[in-house]
N, C-alpha and C. Protein backbone atom coordinates (compact mmCIF):
# COMPACT_ATOMS: atom_id res chain seq x y z
N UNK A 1 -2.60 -2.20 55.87
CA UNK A 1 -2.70 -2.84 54.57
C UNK A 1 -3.90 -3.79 54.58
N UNK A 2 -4.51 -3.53 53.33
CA UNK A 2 -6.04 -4.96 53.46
C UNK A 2 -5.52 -5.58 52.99
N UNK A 3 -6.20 -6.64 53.66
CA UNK A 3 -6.51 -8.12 53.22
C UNK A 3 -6.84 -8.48 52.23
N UNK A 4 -6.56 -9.77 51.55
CA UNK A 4 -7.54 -10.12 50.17
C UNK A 4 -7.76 -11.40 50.39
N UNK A 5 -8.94 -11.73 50.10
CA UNK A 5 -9.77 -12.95 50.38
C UNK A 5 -10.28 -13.20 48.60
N UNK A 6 -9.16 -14.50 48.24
CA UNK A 6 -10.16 -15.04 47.02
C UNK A 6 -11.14 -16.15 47.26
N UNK A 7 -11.77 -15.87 45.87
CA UNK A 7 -12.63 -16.95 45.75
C UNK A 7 -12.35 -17.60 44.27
N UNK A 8 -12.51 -18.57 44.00
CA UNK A 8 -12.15 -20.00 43.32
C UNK A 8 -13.43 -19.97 42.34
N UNK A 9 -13.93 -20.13 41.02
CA UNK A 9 -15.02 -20.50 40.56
C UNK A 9 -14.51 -20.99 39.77
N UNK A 10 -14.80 -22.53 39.57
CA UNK A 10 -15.01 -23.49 38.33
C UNK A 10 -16.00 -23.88 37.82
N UNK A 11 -15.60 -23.90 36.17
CA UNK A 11 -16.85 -24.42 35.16
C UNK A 11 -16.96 -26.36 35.18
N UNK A 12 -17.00 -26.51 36.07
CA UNK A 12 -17.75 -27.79 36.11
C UNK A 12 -17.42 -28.62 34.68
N UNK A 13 -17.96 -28.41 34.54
CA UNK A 13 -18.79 -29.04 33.10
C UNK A 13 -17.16 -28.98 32.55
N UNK A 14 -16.44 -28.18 32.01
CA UNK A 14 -15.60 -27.91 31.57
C UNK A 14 -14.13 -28.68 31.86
N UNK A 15 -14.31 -28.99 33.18
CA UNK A 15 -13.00 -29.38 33.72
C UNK A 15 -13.11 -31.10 33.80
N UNK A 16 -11.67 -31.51 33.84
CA UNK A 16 -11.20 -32.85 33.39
C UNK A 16 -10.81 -33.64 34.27
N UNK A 17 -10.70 -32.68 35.29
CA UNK A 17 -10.40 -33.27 36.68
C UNK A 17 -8.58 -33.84 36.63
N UNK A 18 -7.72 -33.06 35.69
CA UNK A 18 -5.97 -33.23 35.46
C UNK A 18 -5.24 -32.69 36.65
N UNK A 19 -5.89 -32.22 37.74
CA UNK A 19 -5.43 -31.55 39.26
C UNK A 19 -4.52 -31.29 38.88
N UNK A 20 -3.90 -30.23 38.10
CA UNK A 20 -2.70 -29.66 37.94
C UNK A 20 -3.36 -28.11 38.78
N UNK A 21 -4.22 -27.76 39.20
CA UNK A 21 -4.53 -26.62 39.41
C UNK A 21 -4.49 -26.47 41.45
N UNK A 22 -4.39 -28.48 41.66
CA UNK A 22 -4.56 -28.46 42.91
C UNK A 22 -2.86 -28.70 43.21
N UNK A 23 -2.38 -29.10 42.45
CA UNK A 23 -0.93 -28.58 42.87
C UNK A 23 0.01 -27.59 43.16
N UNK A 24 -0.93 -26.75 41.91
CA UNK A 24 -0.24 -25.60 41.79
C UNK A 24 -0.73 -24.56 43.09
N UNK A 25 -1.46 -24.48 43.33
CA UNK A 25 -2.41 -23.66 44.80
C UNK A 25 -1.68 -23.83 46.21
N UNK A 26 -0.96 -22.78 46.67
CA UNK A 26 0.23 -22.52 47.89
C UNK A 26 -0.49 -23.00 49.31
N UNK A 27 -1.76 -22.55 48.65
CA UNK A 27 -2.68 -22.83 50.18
C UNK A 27 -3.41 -23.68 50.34
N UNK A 28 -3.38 -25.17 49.38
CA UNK A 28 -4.28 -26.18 49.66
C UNK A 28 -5.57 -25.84 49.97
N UNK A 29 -6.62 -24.83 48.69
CA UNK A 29 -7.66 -24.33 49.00
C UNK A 29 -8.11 -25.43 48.29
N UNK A 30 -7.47 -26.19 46.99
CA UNK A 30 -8.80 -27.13 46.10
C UNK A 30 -9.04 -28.35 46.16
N UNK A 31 -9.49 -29.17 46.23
CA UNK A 31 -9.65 -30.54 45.99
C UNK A 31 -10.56 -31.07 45.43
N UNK A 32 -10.16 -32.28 44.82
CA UNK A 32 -10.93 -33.47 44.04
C UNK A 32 -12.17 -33.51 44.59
N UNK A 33 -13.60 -33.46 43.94
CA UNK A 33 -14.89 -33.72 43.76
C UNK A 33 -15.07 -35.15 43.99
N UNK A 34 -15.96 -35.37 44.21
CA UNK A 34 -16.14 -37.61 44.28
C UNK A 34 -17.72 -37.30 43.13
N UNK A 35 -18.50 -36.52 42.76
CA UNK A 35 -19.06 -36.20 41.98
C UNK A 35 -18.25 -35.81 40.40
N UNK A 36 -19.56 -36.54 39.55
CA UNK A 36 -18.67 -36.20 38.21
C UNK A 36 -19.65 -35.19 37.28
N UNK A 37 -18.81 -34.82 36.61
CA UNK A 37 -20.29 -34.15 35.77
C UNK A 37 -20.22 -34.97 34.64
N UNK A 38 -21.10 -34.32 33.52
CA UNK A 38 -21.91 -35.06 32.41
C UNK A 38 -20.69 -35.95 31.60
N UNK A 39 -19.73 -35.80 31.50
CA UNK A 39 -18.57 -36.12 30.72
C UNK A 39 -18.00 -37.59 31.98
N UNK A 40 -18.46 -37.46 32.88
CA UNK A 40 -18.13 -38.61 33.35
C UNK A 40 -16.65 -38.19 34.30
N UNK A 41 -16.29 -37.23 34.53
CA UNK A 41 -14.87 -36.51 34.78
C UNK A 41 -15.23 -36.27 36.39
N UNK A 42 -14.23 -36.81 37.52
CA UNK A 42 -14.39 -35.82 38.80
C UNK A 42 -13.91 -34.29 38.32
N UNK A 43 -14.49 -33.48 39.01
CA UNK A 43 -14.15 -32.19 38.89
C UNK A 43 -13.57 -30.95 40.09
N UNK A 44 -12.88 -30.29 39.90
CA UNK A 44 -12.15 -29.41 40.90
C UNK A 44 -12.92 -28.78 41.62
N UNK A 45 -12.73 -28.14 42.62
CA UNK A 45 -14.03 -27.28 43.77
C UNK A 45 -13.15 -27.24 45.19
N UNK A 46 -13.34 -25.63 45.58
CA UNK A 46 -13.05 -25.16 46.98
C UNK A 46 -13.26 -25.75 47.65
N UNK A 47 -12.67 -26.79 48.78
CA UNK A 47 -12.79 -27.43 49.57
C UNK A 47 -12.31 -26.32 50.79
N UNK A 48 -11.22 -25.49 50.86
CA UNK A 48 -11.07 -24.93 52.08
C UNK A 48 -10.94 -23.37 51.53
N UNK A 49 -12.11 -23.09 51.30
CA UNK A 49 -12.61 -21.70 50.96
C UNK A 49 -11.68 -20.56 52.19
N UNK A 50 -11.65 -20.74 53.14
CA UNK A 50 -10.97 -19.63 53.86
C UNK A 50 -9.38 -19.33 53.86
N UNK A 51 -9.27 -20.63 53.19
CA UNK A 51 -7.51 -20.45 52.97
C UNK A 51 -7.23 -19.48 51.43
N UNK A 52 -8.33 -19.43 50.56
CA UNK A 52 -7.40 -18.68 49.44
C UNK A 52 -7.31 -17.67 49.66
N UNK A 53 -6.02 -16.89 49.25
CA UNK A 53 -5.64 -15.76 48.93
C UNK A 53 -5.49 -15.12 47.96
N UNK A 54 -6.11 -15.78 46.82
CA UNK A 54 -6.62 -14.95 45.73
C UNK A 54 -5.13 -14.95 44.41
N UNK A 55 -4.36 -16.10 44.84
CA UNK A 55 -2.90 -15.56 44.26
C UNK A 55 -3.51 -16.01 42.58
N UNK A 56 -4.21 -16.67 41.94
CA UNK A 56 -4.59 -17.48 40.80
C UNK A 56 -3.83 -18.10 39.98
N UNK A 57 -2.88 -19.12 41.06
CA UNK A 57 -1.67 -19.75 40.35
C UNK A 57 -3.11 -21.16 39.85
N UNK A 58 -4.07 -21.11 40.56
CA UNK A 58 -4.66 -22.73 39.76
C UNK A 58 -5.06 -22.08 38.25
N UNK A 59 -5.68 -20.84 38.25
CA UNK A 59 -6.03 -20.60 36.85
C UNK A 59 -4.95 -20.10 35.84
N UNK A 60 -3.95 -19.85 36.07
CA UNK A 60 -2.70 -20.11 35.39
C UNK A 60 -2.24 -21.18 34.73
N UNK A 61 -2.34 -22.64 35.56
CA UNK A 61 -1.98 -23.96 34.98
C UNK A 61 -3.12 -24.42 34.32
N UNK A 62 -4.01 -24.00 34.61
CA UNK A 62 -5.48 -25.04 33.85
C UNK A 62 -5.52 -24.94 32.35
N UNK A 63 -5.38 -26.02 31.55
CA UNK A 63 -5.22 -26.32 30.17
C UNK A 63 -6.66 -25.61 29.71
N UNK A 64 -7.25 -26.28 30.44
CA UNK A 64 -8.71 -25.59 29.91
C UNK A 64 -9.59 -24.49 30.13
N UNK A 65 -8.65 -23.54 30.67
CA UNK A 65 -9.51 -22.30 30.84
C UNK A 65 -10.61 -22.12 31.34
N UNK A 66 -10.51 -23.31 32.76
CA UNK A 66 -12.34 -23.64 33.48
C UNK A 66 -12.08 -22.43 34.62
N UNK A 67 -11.13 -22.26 35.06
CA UNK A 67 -11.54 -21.41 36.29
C UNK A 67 -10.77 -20.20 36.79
N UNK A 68 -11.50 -19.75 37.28
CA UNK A 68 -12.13 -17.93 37.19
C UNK A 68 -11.54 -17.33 38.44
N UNK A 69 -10.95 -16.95 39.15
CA UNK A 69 -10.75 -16.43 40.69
C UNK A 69 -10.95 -14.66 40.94
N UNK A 70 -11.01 -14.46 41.86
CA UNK A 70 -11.82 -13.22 42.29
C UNK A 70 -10.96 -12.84 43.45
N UNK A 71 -10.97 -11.47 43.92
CA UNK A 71 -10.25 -10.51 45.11
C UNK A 71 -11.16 -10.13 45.40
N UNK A 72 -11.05 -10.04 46.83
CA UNK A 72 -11.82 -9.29 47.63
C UNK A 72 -11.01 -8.75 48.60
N UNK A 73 -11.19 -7.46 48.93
CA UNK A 73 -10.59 -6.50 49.74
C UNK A 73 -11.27 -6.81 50.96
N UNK A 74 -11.01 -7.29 52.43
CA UNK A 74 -11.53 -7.34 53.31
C UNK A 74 -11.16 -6.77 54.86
């Protein structure tokens, strides 16, 4: 059986930084930014890129429809 290796992409700009998306994530792949973007907002970002598994429970909870996740068969 393969593997699946996700990947995480957030719209920056877009997000509010409400970490409902880092709660929701089984594998503690996301965490809080210390950078803000233009809105003045910390913002969400892969901190432990090798842990996702692609399940896309963060883009499920996100109010704002910032982020995107991807499968990869490996």
């Amino acid at each position: 059986m393969a593997k699946i290796k996700g990947a995480v992409v957030v719209n920056t700009e877009r997000c509010k930084g409400c970490a409902l998306c880092i709660e929701a994530c089984p594998s503690d792949v996301l965490g809080m930014s210390k950078e803000v973007n233009t809105k003045g907002y910390n913002f969400v970002y892969m901190q432990n890129e090798d842990a996702c598994i692609g399940c896309a429970s963060c883009g499920y909870v996100c109010p704002d429809a910032c982020i995107s996740v991807y499968k990869v068969k490996i």
